[in-house]
Protein backbone atom coordinates (compact mmCIF):
# COMPACT_ATOMS: atom_id res chain seq x y z
CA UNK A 1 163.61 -117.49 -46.00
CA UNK A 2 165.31 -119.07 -48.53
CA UNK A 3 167.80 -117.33 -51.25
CA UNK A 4 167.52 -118.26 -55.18
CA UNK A 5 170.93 -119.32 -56.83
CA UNK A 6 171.89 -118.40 -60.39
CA UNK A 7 170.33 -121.77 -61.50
CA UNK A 8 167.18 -121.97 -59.43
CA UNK A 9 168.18 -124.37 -56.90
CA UNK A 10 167.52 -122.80 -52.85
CA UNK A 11 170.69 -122.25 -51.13
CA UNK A 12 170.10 -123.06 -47.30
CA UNK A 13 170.40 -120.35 -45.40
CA UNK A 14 173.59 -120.33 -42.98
CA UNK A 15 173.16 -119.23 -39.22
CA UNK A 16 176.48 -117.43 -37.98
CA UNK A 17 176.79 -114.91 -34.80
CA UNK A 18 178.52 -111.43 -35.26
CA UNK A 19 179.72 -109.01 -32.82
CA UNK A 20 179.14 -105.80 -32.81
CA UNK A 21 180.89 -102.97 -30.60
CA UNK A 22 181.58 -99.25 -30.78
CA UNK A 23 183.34 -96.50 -28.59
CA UNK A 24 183.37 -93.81 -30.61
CA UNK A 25 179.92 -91.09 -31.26
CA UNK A 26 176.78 -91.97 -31.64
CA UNK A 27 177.53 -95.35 -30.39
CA UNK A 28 174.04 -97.33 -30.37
CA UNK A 29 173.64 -95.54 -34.03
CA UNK A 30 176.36 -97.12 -35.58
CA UNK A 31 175.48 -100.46 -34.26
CA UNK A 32 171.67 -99.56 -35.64
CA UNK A 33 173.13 -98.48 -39.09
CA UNK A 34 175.65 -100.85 -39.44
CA UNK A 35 173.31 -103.97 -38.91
CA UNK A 36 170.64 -102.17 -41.51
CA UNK A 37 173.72 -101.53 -43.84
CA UNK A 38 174.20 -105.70 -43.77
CA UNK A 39 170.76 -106.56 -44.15
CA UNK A 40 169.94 -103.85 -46.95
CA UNK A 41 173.37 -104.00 -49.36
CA UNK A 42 173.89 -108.23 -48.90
CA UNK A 43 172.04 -111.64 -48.46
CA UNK A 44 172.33 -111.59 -44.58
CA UNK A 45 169.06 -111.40 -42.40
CA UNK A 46 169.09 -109.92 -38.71
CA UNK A 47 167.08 -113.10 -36.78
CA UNK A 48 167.92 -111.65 -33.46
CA UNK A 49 169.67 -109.40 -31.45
CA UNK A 50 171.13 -109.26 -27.89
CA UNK A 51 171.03 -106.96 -25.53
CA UNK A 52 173.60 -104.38 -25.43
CA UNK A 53 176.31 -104.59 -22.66
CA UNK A 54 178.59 -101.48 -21.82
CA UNK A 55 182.39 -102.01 -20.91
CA UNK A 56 185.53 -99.79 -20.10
CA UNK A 57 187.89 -99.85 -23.22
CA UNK A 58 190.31 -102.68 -22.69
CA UNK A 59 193.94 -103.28 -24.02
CA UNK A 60 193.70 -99.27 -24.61
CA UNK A 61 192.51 -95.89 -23.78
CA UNK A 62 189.33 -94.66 -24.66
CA UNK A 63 185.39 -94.02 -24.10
CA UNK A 64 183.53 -97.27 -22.71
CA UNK A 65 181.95 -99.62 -25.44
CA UNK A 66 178.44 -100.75 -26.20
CA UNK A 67 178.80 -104.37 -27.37
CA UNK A 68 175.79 -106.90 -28.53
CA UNK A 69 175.67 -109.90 -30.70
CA UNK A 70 173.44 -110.87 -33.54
CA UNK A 71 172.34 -113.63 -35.18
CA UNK A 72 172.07 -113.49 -38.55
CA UNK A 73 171.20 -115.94 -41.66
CA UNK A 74 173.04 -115.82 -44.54
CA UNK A 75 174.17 -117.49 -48.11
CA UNK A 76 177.18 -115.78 -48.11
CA UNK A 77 180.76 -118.14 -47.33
CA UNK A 78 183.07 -116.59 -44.64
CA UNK A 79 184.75 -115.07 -46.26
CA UNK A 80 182.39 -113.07 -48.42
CA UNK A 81 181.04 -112.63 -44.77
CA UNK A 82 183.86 -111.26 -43.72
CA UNK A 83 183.93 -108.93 -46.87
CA UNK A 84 180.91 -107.65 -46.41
CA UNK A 85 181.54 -106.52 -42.52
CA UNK A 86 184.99 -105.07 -43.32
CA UNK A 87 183.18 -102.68 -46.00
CA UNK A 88 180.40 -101.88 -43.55
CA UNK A 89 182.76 -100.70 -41.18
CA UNK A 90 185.29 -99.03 -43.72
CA UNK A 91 181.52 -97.04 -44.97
CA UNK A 92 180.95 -96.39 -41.34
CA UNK A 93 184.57 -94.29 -41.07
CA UNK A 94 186.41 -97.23 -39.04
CA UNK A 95 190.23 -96.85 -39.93
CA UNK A 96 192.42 -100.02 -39.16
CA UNK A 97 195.37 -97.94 -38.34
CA UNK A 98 196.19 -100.16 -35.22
CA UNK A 99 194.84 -103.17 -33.37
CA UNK A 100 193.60 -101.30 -30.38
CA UNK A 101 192.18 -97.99 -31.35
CA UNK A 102 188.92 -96.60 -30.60
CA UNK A 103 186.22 -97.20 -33.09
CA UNK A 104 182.91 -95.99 -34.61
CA UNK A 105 182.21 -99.62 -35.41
CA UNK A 106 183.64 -103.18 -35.19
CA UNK A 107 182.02 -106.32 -36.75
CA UNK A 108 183.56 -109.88 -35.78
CA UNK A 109 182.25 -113.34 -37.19
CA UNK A 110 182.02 -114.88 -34.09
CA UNK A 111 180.79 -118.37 -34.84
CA UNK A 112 179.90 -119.45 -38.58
CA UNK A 113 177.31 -122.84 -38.64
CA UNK A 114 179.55 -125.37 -36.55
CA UNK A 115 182.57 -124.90 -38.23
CA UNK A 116 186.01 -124.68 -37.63
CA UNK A 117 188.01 -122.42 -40.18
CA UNK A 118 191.20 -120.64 -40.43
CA UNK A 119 192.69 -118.62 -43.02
CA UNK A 120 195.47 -115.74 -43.02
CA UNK A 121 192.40 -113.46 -42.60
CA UNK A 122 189.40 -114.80 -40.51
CA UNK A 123 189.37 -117.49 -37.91
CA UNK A 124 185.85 -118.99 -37.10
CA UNK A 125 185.16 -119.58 -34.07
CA UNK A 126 186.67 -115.71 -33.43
CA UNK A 127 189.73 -116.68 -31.49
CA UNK A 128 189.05 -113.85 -28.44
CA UNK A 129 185.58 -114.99 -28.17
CA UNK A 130 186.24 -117.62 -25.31
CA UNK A 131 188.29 -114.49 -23.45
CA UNK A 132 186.01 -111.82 -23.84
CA UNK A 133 182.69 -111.56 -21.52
CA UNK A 134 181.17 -108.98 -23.30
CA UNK A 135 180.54 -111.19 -26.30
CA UNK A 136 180.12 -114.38 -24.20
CA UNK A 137 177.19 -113.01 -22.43
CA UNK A 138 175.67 -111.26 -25.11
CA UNK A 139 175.41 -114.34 -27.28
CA UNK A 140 174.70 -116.23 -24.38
CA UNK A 141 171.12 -114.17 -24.13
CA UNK A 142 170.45 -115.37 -27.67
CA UNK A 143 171.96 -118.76 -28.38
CA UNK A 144 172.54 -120.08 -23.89
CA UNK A 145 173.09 -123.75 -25.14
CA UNK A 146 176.14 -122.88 -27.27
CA UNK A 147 179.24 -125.02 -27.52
CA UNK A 148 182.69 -123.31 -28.54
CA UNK A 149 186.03 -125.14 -28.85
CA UNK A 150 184.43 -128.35 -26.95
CA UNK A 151 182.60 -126.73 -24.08
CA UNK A 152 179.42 -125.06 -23.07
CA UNK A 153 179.47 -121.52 -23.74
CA UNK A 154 178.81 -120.50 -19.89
CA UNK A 155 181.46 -122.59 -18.76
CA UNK A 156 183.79 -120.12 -20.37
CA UNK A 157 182.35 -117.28 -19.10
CA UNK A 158 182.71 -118.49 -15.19
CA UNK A 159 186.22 -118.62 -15.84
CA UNK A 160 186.57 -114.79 -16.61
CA UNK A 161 187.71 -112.10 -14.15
CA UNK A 162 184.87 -109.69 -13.57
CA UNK A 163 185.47 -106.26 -15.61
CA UNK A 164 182.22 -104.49 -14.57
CA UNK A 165 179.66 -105.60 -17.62
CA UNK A 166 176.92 -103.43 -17.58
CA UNK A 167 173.70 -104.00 -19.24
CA UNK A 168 172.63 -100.58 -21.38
CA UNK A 169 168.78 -99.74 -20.96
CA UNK A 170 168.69 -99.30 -24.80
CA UNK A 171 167.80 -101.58 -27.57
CA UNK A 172 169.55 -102.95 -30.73
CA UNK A 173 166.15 -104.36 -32.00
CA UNK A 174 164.13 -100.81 -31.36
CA UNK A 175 163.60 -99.59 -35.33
CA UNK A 176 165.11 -102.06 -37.10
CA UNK A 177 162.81 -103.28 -39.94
């Protein structure tokens, strides 16, 4: 797929990796209507999907989180990116009244193309993702030959305590489309 621009020239198509979680409801529901909610109000496509892990809350109290990763293709900048998943989750009821709350639905730009980027709001690659194994392994089922900040992907993830990842028998990918 390729998007049309204003003047009729294609605009590639940019691969970047978001992660999804949520602790709070109808938690595989959310992360169902939150990835159709990208694909149907922007340019982003869903390519693939993870599987979904389950987790104890961390850095808080709270119910355990479902957490996946997709892959999506997109024309938007970071930014915009970043836009678009902030009013997503504001839609979805999230209410950034603290850092570590419980939460119907989080979206994080994980990895954008092969860049490096930093701004007062967004840094790309996200700057947990190397310290957090349920997005490590997650993307690692989709993307296994990954590099992030100069090493393999899996590398990071064998330096990681164990915190009892749990693979959920559900799946993202069931009725979406």
């Amino acid at each position: 797929m390729r998007l049309i621009c204003r003047g009729g020239h294609p605009m590639p198509l940019k691969k970047a990796y978001l992660g999804l979680g949520s602790n709070l409801g109808d938690r595989l529901g959310q992360m169902r209507a939150a990835l159709e909610l990208l694909e149907l109000q922007y340019p982003i496509r869903i390519v693939c999907v993870s599987p979904i892990y389950e987790n104890r809350a961390i850095g808080m109290q709270g119910d355990d989180f479902l957490n996946a990763v997709a892959e999506i293709a997109t024309d938007l900048d970071p930014q915009d990116l970043l836009d678009a998943c902030l009013f997503v989750e504001s839609s979805m009821g999230r209410k950034r009244l603290a850092e570590w709350t419980s939460r119907p639905i989080d979206l994080d730009i994980l990895l954008y193309e092969n860049i490096e980027f930093k701004t007062e709001r967004l840094t790309v690659p996200h700057s947990q993702l190397t310290k957090r194994d349920f997005v490590i392994q997650p993307l690692l089922d989709i993307a296994p030959g990954l590099f992030v900040n100069g090493r393999l992907l899996c590398d990071w993830l064998k330096e990681l305590p164990e915190i009892g990842l749990r693979e959920y028998p559900k799946s993202l990918s069931e009725d979406l489309n």
